[in-house]
PDB file of N, CA and C in Angstrom:
ATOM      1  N   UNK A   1     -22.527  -5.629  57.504  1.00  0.00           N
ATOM      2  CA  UNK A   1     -23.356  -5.160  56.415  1.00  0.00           C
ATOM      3  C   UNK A   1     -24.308  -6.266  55.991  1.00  0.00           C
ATOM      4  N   UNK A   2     -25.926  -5.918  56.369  1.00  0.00           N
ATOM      5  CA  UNK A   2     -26.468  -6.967  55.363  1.00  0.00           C
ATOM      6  C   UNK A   2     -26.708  -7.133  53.955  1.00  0.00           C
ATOM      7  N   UNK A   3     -26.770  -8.340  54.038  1.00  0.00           N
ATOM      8  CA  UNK A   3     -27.288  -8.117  51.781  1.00  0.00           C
ATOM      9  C   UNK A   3     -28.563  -7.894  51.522  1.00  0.00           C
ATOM     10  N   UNK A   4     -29.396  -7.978  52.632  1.00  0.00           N
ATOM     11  CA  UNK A   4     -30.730  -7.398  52.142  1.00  0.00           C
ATOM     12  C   UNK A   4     -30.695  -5.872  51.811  1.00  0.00           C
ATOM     13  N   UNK A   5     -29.778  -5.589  52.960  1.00  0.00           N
ATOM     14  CA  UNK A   5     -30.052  -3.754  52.364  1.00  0.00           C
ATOM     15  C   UNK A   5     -29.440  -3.259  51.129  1.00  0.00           C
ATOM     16  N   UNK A   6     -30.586  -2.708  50.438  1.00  0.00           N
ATOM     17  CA  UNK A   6     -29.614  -2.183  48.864  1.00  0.00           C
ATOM     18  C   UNK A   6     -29.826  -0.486  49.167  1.00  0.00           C
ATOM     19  N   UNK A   7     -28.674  -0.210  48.614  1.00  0.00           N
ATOM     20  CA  UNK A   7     -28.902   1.127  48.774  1.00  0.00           C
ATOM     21  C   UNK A   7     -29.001   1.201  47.399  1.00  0.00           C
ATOM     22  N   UNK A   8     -29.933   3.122  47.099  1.00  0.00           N
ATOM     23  CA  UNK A   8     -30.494   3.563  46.412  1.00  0.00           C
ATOM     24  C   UNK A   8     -29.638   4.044  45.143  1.00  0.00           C
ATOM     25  N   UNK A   9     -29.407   3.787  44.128  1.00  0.00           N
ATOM     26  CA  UNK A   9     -28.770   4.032  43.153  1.00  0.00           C
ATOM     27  C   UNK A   9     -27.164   3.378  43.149  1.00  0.00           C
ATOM     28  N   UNK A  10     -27.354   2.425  43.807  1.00  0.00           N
ATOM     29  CA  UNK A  10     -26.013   1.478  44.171  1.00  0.00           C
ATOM     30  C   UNK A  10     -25.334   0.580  43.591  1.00  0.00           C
ATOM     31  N   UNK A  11     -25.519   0.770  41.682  1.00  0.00           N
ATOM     32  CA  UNK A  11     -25.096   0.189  40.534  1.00  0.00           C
ATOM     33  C   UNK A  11     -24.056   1.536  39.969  1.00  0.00           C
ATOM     34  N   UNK A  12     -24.645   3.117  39.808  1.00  0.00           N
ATOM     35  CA  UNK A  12     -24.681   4.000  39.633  1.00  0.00           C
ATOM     36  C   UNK A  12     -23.469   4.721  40.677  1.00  0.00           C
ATOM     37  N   UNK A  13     -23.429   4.223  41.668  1.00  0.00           N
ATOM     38  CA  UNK A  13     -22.610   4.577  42.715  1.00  0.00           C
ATOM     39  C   UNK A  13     -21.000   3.996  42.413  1.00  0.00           C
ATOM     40  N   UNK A  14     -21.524   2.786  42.060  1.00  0.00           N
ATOM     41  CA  UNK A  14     -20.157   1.956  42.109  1.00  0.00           C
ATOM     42  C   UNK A  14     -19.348   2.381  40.964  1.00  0.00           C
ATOM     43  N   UNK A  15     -20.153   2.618  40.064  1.00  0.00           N
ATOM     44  CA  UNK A  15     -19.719   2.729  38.690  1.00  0.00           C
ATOM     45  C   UNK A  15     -18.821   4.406  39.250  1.00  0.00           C
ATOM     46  N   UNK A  16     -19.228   4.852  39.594  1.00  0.00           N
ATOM     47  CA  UNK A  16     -18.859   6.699  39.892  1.00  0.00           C
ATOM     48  C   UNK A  16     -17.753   6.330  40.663  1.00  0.00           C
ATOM     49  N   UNK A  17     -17.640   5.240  41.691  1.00  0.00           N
ATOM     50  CA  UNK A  17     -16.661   4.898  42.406  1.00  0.00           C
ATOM     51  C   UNK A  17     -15.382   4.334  41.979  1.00  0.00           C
ATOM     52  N   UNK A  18     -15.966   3.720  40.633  1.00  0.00           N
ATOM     53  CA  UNK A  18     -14.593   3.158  40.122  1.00  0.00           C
ATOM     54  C   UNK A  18     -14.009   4.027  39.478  1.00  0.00           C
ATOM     55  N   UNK A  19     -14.662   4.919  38.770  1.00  0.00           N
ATOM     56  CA  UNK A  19     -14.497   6.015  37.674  1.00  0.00           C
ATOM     57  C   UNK A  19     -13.525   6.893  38.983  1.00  0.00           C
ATOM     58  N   UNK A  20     -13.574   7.270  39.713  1.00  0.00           N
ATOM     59  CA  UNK A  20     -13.084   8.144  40.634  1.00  0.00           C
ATOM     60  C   UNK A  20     -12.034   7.398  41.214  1.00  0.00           C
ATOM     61  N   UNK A  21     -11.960   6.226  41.500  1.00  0.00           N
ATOM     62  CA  UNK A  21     -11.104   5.428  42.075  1.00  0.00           C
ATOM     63  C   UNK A  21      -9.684   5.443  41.049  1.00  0.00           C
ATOM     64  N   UNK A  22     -10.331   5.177  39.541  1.00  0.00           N
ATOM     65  CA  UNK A  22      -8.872   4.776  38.752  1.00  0.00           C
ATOM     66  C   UNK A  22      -8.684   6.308  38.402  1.00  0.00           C
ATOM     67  N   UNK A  23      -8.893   7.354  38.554  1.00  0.00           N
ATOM     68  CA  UNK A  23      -7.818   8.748  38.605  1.00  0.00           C
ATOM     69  C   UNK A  23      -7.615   8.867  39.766  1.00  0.00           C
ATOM     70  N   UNK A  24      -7.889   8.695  40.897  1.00  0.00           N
ATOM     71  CA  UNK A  24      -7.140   8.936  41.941  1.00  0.00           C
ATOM     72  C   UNK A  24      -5.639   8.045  41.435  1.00  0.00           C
ATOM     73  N   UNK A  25      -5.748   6.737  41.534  1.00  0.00           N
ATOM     74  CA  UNK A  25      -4.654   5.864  41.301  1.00  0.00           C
ATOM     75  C   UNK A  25      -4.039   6.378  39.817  1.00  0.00           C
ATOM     76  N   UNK A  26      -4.509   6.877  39.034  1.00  0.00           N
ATOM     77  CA  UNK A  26      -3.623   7.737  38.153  1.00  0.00           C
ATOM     78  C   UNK A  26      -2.763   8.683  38.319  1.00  0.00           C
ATOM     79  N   UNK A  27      -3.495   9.439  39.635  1.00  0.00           N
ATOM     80  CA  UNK A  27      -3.004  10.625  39.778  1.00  0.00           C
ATOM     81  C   UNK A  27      -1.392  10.360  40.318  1.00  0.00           C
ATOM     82  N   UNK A  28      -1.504   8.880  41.360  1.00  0.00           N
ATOM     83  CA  UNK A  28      -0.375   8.528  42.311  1.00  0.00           C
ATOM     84  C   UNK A  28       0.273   7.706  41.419  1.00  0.00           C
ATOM     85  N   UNK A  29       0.739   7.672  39.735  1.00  0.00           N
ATOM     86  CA  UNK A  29       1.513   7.357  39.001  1.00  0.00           C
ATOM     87  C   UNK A  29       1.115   5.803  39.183  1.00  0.00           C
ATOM     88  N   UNK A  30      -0.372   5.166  39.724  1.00  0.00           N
ATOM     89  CA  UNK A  30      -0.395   3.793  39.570  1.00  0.00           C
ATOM     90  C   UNK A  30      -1.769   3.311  38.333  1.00  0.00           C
ATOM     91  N   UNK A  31      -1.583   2.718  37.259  1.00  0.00           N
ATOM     92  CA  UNK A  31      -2.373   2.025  36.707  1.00  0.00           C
ATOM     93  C   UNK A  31      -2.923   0.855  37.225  1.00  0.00           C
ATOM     94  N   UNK A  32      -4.070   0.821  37.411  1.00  0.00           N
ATOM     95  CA  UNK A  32      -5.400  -0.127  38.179  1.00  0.00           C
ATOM     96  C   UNK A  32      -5.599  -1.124  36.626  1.00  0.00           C
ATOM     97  N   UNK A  33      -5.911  -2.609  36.635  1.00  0.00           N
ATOM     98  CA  UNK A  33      -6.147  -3.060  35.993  1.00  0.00           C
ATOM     99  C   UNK A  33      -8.042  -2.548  35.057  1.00  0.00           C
ATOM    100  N   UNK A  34      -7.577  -2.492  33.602  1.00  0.00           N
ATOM    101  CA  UNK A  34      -9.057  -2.641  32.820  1.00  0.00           C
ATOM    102  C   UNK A  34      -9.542  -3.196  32.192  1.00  0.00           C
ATOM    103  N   UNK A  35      -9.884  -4.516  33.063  1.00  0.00           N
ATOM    104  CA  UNK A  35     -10.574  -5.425  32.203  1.00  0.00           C
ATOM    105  C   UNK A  35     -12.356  -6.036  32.456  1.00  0.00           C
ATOM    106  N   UNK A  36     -11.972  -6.768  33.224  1.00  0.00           N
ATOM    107  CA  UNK A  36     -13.932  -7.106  33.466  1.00  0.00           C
ATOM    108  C   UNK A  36     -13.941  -6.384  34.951  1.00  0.00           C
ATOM    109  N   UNK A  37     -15.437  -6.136  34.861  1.00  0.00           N
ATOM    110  CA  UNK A  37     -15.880  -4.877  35.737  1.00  0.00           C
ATOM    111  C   UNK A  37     -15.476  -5.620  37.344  1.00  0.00           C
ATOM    112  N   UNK A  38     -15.427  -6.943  37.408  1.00  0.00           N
ATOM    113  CA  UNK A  38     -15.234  -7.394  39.050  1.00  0.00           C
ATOM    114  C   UNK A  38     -13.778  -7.332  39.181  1.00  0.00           C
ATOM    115  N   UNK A  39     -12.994  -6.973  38.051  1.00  0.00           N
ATOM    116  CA  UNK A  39     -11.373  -7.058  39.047  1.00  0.00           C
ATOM    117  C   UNK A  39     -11.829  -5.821  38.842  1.00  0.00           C
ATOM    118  N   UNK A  40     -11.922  -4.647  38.207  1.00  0.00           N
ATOM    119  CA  UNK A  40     -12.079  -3.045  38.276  1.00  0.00           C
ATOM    120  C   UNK A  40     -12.496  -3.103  39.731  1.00  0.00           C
ATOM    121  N   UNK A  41     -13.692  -3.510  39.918  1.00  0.00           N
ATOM    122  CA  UNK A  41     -13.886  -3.600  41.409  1.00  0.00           C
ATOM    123  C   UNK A  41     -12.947  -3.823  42.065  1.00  0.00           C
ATOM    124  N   UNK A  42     -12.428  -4.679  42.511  1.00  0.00           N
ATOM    125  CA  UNK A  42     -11.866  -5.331  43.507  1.00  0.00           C
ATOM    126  C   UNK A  42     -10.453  -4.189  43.592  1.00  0.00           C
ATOM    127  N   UNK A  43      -9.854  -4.015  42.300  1.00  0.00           N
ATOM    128  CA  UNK A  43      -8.690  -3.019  41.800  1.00  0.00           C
ATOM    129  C   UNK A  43      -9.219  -2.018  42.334  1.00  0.00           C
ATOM    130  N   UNK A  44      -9.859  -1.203  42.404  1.00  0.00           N
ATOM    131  CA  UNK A  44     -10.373   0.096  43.074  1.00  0.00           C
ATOM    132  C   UNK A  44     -10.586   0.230  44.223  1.00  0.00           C
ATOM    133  N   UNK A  45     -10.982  -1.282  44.956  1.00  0.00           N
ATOM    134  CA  UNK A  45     -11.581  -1.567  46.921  1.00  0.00           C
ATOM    135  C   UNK A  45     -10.401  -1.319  47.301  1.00  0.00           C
ATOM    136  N   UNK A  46      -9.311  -2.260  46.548  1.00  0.00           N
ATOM    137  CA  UNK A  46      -7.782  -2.511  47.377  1.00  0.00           C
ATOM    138  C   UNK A  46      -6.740  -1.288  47.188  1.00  0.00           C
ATOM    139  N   UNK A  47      -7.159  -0.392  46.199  1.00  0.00           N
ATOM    140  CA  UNK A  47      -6.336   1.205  46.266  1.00  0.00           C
ATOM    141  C   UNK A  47      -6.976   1.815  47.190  1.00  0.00           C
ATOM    142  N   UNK A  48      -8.268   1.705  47.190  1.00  0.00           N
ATOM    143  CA  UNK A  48      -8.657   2.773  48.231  1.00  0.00           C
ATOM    144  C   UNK A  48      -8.319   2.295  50.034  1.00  0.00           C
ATOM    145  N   UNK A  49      -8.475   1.156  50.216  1.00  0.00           N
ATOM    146  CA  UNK A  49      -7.942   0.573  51.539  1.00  0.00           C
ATOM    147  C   UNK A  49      -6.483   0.997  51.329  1.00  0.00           C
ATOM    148  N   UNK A  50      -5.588   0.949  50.475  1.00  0.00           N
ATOM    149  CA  UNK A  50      -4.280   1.101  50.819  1.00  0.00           C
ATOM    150  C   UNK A  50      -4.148   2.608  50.842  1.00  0.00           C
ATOM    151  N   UNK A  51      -4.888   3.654  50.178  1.00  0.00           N
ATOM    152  CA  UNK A  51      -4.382   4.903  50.237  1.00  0.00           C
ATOM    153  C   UNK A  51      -5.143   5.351  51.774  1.00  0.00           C
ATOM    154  N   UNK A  52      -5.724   4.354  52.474  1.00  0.00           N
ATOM    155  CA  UNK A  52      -6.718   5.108  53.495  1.00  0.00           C
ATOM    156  C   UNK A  52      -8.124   5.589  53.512  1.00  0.00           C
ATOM    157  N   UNK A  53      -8.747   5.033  52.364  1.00  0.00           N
ATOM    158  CA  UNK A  53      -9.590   5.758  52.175  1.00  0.00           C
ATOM    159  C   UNK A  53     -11.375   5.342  52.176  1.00  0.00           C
ATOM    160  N   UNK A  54     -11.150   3.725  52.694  1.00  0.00           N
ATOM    161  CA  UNK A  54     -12.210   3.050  53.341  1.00  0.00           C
ATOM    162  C   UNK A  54     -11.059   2.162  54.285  1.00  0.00           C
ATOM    163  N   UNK A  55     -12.055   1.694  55.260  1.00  0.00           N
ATOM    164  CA  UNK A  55     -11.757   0.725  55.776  1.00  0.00           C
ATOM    165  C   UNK A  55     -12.164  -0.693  55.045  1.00  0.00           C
ATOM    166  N   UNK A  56     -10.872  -1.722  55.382  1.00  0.00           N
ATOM    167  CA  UNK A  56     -11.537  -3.099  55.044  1.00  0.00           C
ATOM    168  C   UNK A  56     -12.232  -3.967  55.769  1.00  0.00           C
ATOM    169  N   UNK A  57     -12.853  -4.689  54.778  1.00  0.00           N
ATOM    170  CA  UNK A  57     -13.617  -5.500  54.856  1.00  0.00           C
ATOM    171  C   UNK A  57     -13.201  -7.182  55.516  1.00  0.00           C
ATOM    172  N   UNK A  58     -13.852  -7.121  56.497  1.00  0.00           N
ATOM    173  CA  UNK A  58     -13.388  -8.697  57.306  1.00  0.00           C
ATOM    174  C   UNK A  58     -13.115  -9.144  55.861  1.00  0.00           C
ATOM    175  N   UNK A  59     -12.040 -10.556  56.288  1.00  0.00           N
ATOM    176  CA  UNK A  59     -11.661 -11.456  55.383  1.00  0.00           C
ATOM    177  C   UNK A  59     -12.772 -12.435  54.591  1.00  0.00           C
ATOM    178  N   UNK A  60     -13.926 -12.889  55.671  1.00  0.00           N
ATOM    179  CA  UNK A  60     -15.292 -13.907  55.547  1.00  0.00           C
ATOM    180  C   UNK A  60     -16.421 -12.789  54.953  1.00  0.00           C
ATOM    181  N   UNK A  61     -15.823 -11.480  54.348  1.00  0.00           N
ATOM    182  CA  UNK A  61     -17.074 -10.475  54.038  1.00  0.00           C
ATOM    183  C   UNK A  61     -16.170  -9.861  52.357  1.00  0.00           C
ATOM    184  N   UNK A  62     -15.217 -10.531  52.096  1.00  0.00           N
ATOM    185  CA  UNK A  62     -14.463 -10.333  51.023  1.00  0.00           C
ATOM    186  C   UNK A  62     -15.316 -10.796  49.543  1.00  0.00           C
ATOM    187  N   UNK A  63     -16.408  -9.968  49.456  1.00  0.00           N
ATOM    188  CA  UNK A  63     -16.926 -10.853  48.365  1.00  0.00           C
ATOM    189  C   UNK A  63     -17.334  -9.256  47.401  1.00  0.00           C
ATOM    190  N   UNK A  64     -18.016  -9.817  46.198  1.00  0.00           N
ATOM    191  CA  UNK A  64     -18.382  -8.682  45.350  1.00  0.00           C
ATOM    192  C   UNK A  64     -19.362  -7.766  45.668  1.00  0.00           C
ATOM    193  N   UNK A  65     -20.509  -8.874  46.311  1.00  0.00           N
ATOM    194  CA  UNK A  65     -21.347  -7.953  47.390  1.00  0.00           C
ATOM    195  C   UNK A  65     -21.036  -6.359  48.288  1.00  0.00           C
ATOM    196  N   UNK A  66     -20.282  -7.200  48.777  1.00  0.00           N
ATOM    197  CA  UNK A  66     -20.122  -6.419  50.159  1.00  0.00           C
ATOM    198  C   UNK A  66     -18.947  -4.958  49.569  1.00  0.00           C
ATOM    199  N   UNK A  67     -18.024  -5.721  48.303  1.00  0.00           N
ATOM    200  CA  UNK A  67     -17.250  -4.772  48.133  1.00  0.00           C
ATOM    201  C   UNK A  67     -17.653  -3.776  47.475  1.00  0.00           C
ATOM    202  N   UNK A  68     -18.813  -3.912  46.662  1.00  0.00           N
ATOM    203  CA  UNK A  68     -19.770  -2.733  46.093  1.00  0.00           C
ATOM    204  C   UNK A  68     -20.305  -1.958  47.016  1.00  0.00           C
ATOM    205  N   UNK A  69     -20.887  -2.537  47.867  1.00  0.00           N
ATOM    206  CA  UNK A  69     -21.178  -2.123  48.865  1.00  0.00           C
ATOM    207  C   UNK A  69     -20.631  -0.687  49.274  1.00  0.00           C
ATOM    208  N   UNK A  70     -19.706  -1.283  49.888  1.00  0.00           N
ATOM    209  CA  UNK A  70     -18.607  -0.459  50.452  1.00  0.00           C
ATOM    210  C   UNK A  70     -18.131   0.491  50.000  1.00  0.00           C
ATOM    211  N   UNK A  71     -17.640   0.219  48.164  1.00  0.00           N
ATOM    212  CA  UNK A  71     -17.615   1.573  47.440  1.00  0.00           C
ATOM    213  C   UNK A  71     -18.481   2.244  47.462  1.00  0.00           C
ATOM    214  N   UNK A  72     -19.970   1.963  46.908  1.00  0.00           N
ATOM    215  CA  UNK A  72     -21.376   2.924  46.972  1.00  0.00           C
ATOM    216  C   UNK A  72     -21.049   3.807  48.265  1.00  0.00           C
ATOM    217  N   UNK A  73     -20.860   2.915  49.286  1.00  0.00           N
ATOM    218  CA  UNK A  73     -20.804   4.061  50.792  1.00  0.00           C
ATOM    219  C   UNK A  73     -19.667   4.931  51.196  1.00  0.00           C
ATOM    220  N   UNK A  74     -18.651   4.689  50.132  1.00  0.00           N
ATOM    221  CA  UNK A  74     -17.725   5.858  50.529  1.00  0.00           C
ATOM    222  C   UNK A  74     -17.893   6.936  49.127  1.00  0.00           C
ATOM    223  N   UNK A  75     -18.095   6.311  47.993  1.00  0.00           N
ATOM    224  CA  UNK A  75     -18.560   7.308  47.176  1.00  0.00           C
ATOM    225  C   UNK A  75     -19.490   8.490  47.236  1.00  0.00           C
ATOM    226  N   UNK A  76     -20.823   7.776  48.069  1.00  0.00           N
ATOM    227  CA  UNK A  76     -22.129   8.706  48.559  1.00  0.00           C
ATOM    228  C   UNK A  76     -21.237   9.408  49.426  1.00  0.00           C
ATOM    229  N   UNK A  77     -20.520   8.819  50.538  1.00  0.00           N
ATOM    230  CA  UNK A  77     -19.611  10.051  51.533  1.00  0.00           C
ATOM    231  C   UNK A  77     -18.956  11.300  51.118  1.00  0.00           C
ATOM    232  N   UNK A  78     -18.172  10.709  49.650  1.00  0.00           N
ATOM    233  CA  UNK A  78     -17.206  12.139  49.523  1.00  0.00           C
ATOM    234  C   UNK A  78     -17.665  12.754  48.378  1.00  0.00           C
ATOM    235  N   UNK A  79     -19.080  12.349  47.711  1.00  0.00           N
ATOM    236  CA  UNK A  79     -20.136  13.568  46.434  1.00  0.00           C
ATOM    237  C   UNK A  79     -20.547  14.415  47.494  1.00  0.00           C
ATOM    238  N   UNK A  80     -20.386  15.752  46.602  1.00  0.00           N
ATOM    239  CA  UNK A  80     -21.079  17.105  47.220  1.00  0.00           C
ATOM    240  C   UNK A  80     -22.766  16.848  47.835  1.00  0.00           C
ATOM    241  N   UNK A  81     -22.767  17.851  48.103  1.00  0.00           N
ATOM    242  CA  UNK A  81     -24.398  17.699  48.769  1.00  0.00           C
ATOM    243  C   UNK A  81     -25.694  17.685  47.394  1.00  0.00           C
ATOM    244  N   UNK A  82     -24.788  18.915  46.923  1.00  0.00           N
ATOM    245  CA  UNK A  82     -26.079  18.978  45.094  1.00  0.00           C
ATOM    246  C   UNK A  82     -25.809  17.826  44.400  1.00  0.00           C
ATOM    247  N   UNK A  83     -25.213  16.612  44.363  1.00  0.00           N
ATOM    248  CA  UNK A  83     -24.965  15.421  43.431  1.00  0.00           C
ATOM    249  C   UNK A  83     -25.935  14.874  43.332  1.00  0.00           C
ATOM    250  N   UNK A  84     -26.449  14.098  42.003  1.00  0.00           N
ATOM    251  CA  UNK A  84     -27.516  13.539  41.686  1.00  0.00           C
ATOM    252  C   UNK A  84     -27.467  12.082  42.674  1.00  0.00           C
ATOM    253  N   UNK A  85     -26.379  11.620  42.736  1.00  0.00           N
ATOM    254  CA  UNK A  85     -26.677  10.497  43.279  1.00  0.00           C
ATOM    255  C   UNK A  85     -26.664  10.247  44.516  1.00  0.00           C
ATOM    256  N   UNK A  86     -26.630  11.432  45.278  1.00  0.00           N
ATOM    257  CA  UNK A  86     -26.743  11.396  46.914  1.00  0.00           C
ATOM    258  C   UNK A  86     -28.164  11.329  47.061  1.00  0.00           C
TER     259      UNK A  86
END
């Protein structure tokens, strides 16, 4: 993944990603930490790698970057087709 590429509404994404991320992990009786928005991050990358639901990220690509990233691109994957932010 490069860091030049930003995808399009990819603040907006993440945010939808985490929001979606901590009820999934609600749903599976686990509370995700809520405190500053980069462990929310990171708390949401590492449920979704463990439930299956992205792949991870090389160890040397483990950064906030890349892990936004990554949410934005599985979030855009599983919004309907009519979603504003696709």
């Amino acid at each position: 993944m490069s860091k030049t590429t930003k995808i399009l509404n990819e603040d907006k994404l993440v945010k939808k990603a985490i929001e979606i991320g901590f009820k999934m992990a609600k749903m599976q009786g686990l509370e995700l930490p809520a405190s500053s928005q980069p462990i929310k991050t990171k708390a949401v990358y590492l449920f979704l790698v463990e439930v299956k639901q992205i792949t991870p990220l090389p160890d040397d690509k483990l950064d906030g970057p890349n892990i936004k990233k990554r949410l934005a691109l599985w979030i855009r994957s599983v919004l309907p087709d009519g979603d504003d932010l696709k």
